[in-house]
C-alpha atoms as a PDB file:
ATOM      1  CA  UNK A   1      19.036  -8.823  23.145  1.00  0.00           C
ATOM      2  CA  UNK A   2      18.446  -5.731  25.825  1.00  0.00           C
ATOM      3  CA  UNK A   3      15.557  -4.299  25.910  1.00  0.00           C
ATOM      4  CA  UNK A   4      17.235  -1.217  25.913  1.00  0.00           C
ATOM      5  CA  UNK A   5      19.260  -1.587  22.849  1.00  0.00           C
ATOM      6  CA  UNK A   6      16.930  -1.483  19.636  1.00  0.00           C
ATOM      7  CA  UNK A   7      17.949  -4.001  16.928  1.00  0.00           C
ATOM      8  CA  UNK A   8      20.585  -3.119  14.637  1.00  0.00           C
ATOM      9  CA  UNK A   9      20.337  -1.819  11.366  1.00  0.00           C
ATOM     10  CA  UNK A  10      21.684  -5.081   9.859  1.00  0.00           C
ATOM     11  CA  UNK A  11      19.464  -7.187  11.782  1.00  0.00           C
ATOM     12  CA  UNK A  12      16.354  -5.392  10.701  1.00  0.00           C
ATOM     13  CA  UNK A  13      17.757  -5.659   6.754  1.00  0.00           C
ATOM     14  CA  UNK A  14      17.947  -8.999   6.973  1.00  0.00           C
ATOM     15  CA  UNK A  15      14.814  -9.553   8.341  1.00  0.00           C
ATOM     16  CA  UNK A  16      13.502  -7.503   5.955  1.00  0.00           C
ATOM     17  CA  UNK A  17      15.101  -9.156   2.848  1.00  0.00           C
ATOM     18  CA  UNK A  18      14.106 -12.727   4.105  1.00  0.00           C
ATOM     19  CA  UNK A  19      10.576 -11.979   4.410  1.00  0.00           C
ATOM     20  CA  UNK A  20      10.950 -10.407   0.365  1.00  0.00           C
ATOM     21  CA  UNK A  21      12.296 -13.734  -0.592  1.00  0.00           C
ATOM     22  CA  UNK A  22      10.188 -15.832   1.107  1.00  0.00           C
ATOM     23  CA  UNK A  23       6.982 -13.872  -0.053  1.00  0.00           C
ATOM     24  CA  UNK A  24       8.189 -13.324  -3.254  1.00  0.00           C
ATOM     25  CA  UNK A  25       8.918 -16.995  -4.003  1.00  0.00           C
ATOM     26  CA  UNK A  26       5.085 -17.272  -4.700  1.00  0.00           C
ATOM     27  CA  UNK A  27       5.605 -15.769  -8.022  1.00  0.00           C
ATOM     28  CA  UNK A  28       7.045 -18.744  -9.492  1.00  0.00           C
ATOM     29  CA  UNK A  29       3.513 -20.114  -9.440  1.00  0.00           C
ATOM     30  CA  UNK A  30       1.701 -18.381 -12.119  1.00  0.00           C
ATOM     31  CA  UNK A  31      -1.587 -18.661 -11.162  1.00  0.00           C
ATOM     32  CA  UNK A  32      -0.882 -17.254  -8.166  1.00  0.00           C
ATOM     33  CA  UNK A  33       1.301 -14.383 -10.036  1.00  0.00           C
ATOM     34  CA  UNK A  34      -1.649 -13.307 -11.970  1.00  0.00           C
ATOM     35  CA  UNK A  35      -3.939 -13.296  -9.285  1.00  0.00           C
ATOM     36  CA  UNK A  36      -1.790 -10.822  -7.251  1.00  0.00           C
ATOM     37  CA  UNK A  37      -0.488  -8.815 -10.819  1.00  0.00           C
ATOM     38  CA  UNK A  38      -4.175  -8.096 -11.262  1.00  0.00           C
ATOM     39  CA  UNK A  39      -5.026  -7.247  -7.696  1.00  0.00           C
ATOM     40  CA  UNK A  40      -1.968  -4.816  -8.134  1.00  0.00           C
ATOM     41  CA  UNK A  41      -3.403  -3.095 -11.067  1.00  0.00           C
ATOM     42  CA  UNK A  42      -6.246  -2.617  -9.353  1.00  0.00           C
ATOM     43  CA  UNK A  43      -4.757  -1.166  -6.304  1.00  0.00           C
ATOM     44  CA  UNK A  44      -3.203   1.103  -8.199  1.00  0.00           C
ATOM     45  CA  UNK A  45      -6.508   3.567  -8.257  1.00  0.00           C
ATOM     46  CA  UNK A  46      -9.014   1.472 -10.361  1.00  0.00           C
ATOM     47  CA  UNK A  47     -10.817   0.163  -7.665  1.00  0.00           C
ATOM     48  CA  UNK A  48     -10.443   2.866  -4.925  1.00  0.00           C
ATOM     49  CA  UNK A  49     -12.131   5.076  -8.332  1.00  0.00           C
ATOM     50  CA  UNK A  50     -14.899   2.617  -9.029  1.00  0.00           C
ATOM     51  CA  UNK A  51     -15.732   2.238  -5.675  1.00  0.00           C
ATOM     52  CA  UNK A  52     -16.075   6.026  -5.140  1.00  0.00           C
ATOM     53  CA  UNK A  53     -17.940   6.383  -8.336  1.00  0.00           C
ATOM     54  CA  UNK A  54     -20.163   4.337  -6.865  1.00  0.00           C
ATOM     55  CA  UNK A  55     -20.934   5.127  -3.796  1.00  0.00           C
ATOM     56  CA  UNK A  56     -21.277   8.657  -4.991  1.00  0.00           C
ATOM     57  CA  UNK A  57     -24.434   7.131  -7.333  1.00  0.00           C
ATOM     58  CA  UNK A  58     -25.720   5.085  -4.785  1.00  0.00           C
ATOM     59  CA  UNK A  59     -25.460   7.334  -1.672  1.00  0.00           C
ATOM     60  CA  UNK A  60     -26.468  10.499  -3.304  1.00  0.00           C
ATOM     61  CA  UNK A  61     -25.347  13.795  -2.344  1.00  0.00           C
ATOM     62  CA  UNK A  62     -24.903  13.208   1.267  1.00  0.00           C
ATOM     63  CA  UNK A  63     -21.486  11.197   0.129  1.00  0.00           C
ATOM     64  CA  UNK A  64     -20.156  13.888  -1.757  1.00  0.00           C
ATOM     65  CA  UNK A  65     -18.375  16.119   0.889  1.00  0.00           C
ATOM     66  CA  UNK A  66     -16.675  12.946   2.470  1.00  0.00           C
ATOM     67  CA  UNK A  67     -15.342  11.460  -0.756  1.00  0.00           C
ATOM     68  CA  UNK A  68     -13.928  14.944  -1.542  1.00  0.00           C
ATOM     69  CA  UNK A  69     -12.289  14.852   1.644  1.00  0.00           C
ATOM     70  CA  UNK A  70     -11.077  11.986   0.994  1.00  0.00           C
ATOM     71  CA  UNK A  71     -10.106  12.527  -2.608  1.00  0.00           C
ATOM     72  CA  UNK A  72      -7.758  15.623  -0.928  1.00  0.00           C
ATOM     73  CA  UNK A  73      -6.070  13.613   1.782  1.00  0.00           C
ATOM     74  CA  UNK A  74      -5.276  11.052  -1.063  1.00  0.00           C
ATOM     75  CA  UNK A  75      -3.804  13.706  -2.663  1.00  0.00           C
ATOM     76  CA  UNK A  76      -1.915  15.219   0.380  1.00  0.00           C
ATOM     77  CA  UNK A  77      -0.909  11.233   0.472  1.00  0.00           C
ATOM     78  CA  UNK A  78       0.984  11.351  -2.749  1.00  0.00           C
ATOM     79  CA  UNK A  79       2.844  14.575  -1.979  1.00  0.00           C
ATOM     80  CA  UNK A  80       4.058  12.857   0.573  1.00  0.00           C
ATOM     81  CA  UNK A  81       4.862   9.595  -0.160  1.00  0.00           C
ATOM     82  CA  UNK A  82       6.778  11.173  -3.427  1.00  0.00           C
ATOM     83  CA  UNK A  83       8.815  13.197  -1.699  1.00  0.00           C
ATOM     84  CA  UNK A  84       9.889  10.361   0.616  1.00  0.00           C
ATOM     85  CA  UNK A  85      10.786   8.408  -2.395  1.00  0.00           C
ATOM     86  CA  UNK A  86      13.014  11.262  -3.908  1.00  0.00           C
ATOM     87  CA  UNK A  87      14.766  11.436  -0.331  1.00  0.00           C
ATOM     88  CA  UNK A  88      15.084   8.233   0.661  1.00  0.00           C
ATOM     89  CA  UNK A  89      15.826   6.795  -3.197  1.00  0.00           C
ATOM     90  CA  UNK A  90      15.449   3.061  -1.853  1.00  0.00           C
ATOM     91  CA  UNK A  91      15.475   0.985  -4.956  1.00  0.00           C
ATOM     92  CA  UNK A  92      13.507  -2.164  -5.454  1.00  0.00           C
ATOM     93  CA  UNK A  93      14.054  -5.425  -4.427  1.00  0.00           C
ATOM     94  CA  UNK A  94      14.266  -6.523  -7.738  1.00  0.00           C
ATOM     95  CA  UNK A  95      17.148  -4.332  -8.885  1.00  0.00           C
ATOM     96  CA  UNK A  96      19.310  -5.236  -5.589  1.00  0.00           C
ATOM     97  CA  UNK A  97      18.562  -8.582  -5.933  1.00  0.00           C
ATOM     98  CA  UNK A  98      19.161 -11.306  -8.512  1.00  0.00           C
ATOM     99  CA  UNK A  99      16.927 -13.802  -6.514  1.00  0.00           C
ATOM    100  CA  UNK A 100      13.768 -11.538  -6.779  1.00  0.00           C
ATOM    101  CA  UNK A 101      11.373 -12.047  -9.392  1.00  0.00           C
ATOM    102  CA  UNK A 102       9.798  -9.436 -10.577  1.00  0.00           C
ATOM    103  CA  UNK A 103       6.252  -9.967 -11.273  1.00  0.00           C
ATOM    104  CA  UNK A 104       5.135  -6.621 -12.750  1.00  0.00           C
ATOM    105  CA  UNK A 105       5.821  -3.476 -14.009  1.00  0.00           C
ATOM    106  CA  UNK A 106       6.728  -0.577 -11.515  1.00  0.00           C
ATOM    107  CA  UNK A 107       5.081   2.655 -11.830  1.00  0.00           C
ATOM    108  CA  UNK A 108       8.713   4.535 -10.686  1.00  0.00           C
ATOM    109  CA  UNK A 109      11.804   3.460  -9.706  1.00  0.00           C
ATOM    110  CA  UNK A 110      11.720   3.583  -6.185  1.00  0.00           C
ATOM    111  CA  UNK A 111      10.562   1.326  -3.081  1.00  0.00           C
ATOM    112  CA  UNK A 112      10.406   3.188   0.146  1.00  0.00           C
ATOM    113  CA  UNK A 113       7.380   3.942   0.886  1.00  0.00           C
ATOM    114  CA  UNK A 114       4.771   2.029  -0.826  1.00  0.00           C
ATOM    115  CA  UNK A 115       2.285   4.233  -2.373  1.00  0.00           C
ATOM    116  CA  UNK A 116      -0.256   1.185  -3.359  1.00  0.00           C
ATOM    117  CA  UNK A 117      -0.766   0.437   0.741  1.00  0.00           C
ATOM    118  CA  UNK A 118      -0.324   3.706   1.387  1.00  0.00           C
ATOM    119  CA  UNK A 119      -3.636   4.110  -0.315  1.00  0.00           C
ATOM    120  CA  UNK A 120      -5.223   1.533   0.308  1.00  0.00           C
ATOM    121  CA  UNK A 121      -4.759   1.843   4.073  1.00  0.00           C
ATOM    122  CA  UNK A 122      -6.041   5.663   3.653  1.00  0.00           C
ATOM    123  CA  UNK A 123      -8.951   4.322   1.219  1.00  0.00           C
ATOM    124  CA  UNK A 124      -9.866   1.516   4.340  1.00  0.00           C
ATOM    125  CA  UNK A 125      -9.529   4.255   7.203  1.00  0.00           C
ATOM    126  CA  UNK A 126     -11.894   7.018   5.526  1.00  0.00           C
ATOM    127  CA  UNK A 127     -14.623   4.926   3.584  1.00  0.00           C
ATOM    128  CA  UNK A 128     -14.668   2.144   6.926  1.00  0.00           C
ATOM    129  CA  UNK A 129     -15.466   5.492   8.930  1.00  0.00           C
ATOM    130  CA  UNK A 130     -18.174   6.455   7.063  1.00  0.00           C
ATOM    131  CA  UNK A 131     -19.409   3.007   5.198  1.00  0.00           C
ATOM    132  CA  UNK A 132     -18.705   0.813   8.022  1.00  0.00           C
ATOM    133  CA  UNK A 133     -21.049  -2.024   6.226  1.00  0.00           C
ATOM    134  CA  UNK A 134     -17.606  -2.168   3.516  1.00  0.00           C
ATOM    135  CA  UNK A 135     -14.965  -2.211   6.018  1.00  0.00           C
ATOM    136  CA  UNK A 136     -15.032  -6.292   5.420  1.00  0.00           C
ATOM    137  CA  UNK A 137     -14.588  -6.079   1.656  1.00  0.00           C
ATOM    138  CA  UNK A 138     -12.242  -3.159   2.607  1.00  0.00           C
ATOM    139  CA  UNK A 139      -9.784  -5.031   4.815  1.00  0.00           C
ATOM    140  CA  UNK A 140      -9.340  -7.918   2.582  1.00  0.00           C
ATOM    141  CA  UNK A 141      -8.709  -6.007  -0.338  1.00  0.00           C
ATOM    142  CA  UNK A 142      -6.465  -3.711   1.509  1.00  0.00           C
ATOM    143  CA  UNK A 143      -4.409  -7.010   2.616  1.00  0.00           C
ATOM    144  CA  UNK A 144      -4.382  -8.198  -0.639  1.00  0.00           C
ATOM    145  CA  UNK A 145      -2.673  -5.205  -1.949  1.00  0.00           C
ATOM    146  CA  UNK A 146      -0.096  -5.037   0.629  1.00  0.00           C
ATOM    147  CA  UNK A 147       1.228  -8.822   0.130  1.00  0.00           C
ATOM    148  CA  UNK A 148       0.594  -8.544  -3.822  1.00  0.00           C
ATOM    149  CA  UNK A 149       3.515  -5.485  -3.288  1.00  0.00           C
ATOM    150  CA  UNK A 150       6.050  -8.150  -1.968  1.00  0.00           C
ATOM    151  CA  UNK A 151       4.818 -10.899  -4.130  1.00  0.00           C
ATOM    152  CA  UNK A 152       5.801  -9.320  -6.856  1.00  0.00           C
ATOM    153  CA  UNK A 153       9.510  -8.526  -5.526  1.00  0.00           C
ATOM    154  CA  UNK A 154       8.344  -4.711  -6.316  1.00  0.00           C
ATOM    155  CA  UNK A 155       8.717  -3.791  -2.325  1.00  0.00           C
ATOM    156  CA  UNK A 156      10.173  -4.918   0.927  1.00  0.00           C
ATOM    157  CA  UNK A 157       8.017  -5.860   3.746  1.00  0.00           C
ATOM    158  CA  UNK A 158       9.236  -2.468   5.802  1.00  0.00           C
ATOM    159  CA  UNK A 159       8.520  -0.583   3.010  1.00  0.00           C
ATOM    160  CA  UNK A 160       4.844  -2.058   3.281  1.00  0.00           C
ATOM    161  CA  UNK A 161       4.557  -1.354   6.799  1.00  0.00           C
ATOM    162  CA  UNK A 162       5.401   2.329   6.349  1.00  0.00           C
ATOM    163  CA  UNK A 163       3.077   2.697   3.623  1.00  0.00           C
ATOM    164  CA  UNK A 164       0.417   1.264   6.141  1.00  0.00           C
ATOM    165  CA  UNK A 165       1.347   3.817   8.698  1.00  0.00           C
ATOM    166  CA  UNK A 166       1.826   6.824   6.623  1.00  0.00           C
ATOM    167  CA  UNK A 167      -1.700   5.414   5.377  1.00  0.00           C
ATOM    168  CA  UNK A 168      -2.938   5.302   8.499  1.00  0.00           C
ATOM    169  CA  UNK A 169      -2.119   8.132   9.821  1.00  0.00           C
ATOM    170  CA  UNK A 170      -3.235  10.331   7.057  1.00  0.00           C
ATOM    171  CA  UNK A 171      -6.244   8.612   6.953  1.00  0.00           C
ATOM    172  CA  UNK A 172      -7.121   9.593  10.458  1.00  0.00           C
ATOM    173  CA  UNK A 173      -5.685  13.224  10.202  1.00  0.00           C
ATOM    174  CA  UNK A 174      -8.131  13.060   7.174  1.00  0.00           C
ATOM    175  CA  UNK A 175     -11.380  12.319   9.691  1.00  0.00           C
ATOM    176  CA  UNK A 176     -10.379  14.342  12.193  1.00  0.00           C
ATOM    177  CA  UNK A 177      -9.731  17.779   9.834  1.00  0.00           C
ATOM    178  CA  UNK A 178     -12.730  17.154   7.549  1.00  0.00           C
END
């Protein structure tokens, strides 16, 4: 391939479908299914929630101004990874593809971006910054997250990846306004 010429369209789908196959084939085990149906679930806000609960109880008032900050980009996060999903109406692997299992309930109908890293990623960014002694904890359960997504045939890997740079990116907008 020239370096000039960026891969094709078709090349990058079908990268992108083999990796949700072969991640996705992990589901047929069900221990490892539950294990990554739970971690879901928990991406999904209850541990980001808990977490900021408490920190806010153990780190006093001087925590309070940087969860809210954070608690607003979140929310600036959601406007915007909504809006992609109304534009870009990707759907699931799952509904595309007979071959994908899927492993748990989605919360809407549509893929690109993924919300859950999305999150987490922002989550990781902002509470690493200013709780660096979590960032470990953070990182792994931010990983977690982002391959339970695939796992459970409920996103492709690109859609991941955006959802980790839309993450990112807010998350660091996030810092650098508040």
């Amino acid at each position: 391939m020239n370096k000039l010429n960026p891969p094709s369209p078709i090349r990058v789908f079908d990268w992108d479908l083999a990796w949700c196959l072969r991640l996705n084939r992990y589901s047929a085990h069900s221990a490892i299914a539950v294990f990554f149906k739970h971690i879901s679930r928990l991406g999904n806000g209850r541990f980001w929630y808990t977490l900021i609960a408490l920190i806010a109880l153990f780190e006093g008032a001087s925590a309070w101004l940087p969860l809210f900050h954070m608690l607003l980009t979140a929310g600036a996060g959601v406007l915007i990874y909504k809006a992609l999903k109304l534009r870009t109406l990707r759907p699931r692997p799952y509904q595309v593809h007979q071959a994908v299992v899927l492993g748990e309930r989605p919360l809407d109908h549509f893929s690109f971006p993924s919300g859950h890293t999305l999150h987490a990623v922002l989550f990781t960014v902002m509470l690493g910054y200013h709780f660096p002694a979590l960032l470990p904890l953070l990182l792994v359960f931010t990983s977690l997250v982002a391959l339970s997504r695939m796992v459970l045939g409920l996103h492709y890997p690109t859609d991941v990846l955006a959802g980790a740079f839309l993450g990112g990116g807010l998350g660091v907008m996030g810092l650098w306004i508040f």
